[in-house]
N, C-alpha and C. Protein backbone atom coordinates (compact mmCIF):
# COMPACT_ATOMS: atom_id res chain seq x y z
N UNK A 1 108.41 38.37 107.04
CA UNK A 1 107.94 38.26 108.41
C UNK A 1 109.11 38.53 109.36
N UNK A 2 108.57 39.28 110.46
CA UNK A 2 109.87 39.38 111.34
C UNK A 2 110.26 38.40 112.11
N UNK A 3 111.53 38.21 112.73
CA UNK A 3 112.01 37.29 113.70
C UNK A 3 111.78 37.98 115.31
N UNK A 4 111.30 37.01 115.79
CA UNK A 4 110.81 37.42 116.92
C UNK A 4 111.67 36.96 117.67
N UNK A 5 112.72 37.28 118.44
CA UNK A 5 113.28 36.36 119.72
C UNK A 5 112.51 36.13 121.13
N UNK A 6 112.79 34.86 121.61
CA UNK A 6 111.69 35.04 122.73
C UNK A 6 112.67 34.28 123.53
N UNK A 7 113.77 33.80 123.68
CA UNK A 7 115.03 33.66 124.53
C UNK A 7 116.38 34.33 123.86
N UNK A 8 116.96 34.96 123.90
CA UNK A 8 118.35 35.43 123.65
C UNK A 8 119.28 35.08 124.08
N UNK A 9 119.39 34.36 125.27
CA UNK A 9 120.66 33.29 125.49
C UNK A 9 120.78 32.64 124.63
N UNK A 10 119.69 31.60 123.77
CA UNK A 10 119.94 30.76 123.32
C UNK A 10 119.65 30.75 121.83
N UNK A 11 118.60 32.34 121.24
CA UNK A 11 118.75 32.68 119.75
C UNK A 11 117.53 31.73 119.55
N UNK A 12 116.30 31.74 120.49
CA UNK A 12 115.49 30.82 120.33
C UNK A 12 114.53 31.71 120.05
N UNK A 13 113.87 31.46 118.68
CA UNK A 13 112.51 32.68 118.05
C UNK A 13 110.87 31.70 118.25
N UNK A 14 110.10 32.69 118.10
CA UNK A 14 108.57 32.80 118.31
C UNK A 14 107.91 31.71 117.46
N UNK A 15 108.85 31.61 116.48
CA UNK A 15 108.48 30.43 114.87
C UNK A 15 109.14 29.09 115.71
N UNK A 16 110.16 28.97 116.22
CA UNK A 16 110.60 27.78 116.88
C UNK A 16 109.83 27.43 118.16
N UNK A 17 109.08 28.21 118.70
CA UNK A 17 108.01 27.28 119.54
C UNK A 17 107.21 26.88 119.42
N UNK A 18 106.78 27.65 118.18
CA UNK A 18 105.33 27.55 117.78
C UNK A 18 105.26 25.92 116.86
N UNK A 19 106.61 25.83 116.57
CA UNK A 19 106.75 25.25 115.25
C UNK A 19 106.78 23.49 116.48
N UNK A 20 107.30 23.71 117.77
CA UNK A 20 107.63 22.43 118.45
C UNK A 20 106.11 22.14 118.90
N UNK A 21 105.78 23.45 118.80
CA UNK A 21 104.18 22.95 119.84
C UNK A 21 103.53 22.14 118.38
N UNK A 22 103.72 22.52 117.41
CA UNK A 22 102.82 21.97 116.17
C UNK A 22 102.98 20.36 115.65
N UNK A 23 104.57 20.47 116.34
CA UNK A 23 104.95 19.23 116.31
C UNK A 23 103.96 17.64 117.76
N UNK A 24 103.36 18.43 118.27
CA UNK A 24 102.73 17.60 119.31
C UNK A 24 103.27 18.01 120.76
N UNK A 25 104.53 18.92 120.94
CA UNK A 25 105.50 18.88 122.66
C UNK A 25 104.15 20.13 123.07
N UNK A 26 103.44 19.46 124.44
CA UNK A 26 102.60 19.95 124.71
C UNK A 26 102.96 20.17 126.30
N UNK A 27 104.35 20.55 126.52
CA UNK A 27 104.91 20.49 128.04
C UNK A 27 106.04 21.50 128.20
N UNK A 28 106.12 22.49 128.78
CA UNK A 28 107.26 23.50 128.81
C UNK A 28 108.49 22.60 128.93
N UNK A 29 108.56 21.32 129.36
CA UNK A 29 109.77 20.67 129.70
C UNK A 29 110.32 19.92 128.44
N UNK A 30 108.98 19.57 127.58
CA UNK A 30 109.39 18.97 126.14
C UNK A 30 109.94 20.01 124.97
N UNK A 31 109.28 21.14 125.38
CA UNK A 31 109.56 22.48 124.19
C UNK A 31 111.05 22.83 124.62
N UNK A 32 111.73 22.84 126.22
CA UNK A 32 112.71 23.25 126.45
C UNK A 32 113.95 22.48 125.46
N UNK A 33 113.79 20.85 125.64
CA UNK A 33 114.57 20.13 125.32
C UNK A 33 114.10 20.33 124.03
N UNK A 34 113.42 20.37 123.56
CA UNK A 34 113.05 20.42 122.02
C UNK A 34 114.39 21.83 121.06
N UNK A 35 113.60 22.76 121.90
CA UNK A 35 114.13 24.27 121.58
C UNK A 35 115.88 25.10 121.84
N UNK A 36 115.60 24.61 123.57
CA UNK A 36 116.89 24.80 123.60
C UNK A 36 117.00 26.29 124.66
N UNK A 37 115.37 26.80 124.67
CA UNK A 37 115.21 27.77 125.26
C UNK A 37 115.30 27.62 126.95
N UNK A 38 115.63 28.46 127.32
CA UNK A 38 115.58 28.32 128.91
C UNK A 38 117.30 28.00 129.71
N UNK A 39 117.93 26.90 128.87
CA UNK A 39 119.13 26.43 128.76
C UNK A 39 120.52 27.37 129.18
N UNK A 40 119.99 28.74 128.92
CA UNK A 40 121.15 29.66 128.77
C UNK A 40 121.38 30.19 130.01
N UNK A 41 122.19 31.28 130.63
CA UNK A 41 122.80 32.22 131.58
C UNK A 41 121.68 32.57 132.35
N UNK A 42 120.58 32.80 131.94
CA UNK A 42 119.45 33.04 133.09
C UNK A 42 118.63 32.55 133.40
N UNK A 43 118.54 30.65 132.89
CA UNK A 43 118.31 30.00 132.98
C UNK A 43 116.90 29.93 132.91
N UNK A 44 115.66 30.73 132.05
CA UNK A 44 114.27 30.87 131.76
C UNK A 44 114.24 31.97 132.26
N UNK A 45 114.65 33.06 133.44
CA UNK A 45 114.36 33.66 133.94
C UNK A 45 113.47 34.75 132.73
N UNK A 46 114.48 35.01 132.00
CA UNK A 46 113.91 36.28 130.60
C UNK A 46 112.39 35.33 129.91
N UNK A 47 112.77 34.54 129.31
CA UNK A 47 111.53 33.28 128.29
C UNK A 47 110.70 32.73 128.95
N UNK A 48 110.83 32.35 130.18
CA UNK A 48 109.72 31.28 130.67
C UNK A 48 108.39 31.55 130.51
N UNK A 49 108.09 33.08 130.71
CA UNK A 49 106.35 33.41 130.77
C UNK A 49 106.08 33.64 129.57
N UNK A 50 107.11 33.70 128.81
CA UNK A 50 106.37 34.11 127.39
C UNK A 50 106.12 32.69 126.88
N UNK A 51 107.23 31.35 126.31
CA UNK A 51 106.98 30.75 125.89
C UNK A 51 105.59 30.08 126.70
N UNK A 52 105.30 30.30 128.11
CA UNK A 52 104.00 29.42 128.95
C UNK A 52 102.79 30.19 128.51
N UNK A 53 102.74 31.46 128.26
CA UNK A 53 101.55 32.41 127.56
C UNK A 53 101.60 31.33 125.84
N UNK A 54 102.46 31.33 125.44
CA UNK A 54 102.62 31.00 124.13
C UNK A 54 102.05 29.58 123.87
N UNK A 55 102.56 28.70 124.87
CA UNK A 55 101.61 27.47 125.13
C UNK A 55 100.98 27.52 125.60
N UNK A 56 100.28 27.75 126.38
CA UNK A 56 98.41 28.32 127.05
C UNK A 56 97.94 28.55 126.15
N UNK A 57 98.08 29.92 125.06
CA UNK A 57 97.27 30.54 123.92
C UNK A 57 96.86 29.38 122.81
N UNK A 58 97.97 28.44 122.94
CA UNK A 58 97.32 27.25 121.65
C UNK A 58 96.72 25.84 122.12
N UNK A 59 96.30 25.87 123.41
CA UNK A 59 95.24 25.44 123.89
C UNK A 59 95.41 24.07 123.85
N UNK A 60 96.93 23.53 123.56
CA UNK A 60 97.19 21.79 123.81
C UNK A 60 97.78 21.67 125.14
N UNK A 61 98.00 22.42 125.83
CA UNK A 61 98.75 21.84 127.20
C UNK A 61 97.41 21.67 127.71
N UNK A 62 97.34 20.70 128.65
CA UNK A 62 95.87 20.62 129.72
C UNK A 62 96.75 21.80 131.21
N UNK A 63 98.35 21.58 131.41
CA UNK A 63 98.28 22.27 132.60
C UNK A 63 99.72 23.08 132.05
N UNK A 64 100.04 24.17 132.77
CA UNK A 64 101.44 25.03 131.64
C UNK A 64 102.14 24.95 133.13
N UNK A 65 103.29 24.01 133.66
CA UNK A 65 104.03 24.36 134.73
C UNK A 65 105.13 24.76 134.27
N UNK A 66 105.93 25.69 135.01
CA UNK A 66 107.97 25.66 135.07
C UNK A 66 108.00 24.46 135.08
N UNK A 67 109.62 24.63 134.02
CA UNK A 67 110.20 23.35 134.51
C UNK A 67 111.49 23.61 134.79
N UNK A 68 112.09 22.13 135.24
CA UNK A 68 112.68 22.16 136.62
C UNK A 68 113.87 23.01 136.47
N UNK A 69 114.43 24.00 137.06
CA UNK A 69 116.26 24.66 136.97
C UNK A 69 116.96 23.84 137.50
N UNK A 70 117.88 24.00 137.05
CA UNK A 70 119.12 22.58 137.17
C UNK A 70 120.44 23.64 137.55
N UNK A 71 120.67 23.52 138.90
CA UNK A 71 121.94 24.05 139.51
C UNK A 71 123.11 23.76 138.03
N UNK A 72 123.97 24.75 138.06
CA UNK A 72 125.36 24.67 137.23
C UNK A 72 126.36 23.56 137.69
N UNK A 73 127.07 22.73 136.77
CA UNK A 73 127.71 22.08 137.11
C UNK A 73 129.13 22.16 138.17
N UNK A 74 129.49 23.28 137.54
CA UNK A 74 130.91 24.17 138.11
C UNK A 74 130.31 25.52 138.80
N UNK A 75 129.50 25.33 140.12
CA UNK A 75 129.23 27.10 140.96
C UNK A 75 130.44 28.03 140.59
N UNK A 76 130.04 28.95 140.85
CA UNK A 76 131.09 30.57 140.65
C UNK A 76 131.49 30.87 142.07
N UNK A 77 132.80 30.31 142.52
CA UNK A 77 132.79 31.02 143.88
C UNK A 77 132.07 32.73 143.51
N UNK A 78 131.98 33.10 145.39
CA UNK A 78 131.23 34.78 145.42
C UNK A 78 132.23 35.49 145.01
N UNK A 79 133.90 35.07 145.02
CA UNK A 79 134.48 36.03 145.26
C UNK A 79 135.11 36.24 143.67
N UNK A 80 134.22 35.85 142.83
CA UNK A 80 134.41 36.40 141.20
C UNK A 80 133.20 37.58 140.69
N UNK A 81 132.12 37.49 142.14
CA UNK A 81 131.30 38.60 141.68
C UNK A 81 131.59 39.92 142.72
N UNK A 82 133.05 40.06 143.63
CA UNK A 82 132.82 40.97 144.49
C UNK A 82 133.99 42.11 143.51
N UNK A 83 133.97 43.10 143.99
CA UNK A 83 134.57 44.21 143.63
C UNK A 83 136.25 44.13 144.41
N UNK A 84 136.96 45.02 143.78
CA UNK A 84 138.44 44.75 144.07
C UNK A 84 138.53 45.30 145.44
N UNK A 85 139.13 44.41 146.68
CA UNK A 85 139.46 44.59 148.12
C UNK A 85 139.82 46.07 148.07
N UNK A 86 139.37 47.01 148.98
CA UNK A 86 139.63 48.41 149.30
C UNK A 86 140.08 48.32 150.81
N UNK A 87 140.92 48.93 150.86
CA UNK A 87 141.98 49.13 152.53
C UNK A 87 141.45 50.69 152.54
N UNK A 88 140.86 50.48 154.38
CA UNK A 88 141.13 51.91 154.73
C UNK A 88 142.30 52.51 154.97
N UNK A 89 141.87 54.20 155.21
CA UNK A 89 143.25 54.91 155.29
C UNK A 89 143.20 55.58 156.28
């Protein structure tokens, strides 16, 4: 069977949600902490709709919300995402 990834920040596959939902976590917020998915650099942005399709389709959640993003502990100043100072001539 193939491995399906369905977060790549965190190396979290299609068998590991399925496998938490089977376990009874019937809450995107219980599967997160369960899984581990969501946790990473884009913080659900890539996983969130799939794993919420994925819990909808097995018909134990009564309601499928986001759950909550949690600001970074240490922000990135802006000036690690700007490009190197250019002087006119």
């Amino acid at each position: 069977m193939a491995k399906i990834i369905v977060c790549r920040c965190e190396d979290v596959t299609l068998g590991d949600v399925e496998h938490a939902i089977g376990l009874g976590y019937a809450d995107i917020e219980e599967i997160k902490r369960y899984t581990g998915f969501g946790t990473g650099p884009c913080q659900g942005k890539e996983c969130l709709a799939v794993v919420a399709g994925v819990l909808a389709r097995s018909g134990r959640a009564a309601e499928v919300r986001p759950f909550q993003v949690r600001s970074p502990l240490d922000p990135a100043p802006l000036r690690l995402f700007c490009g190197p100072k250019k002087v006119p001539r």
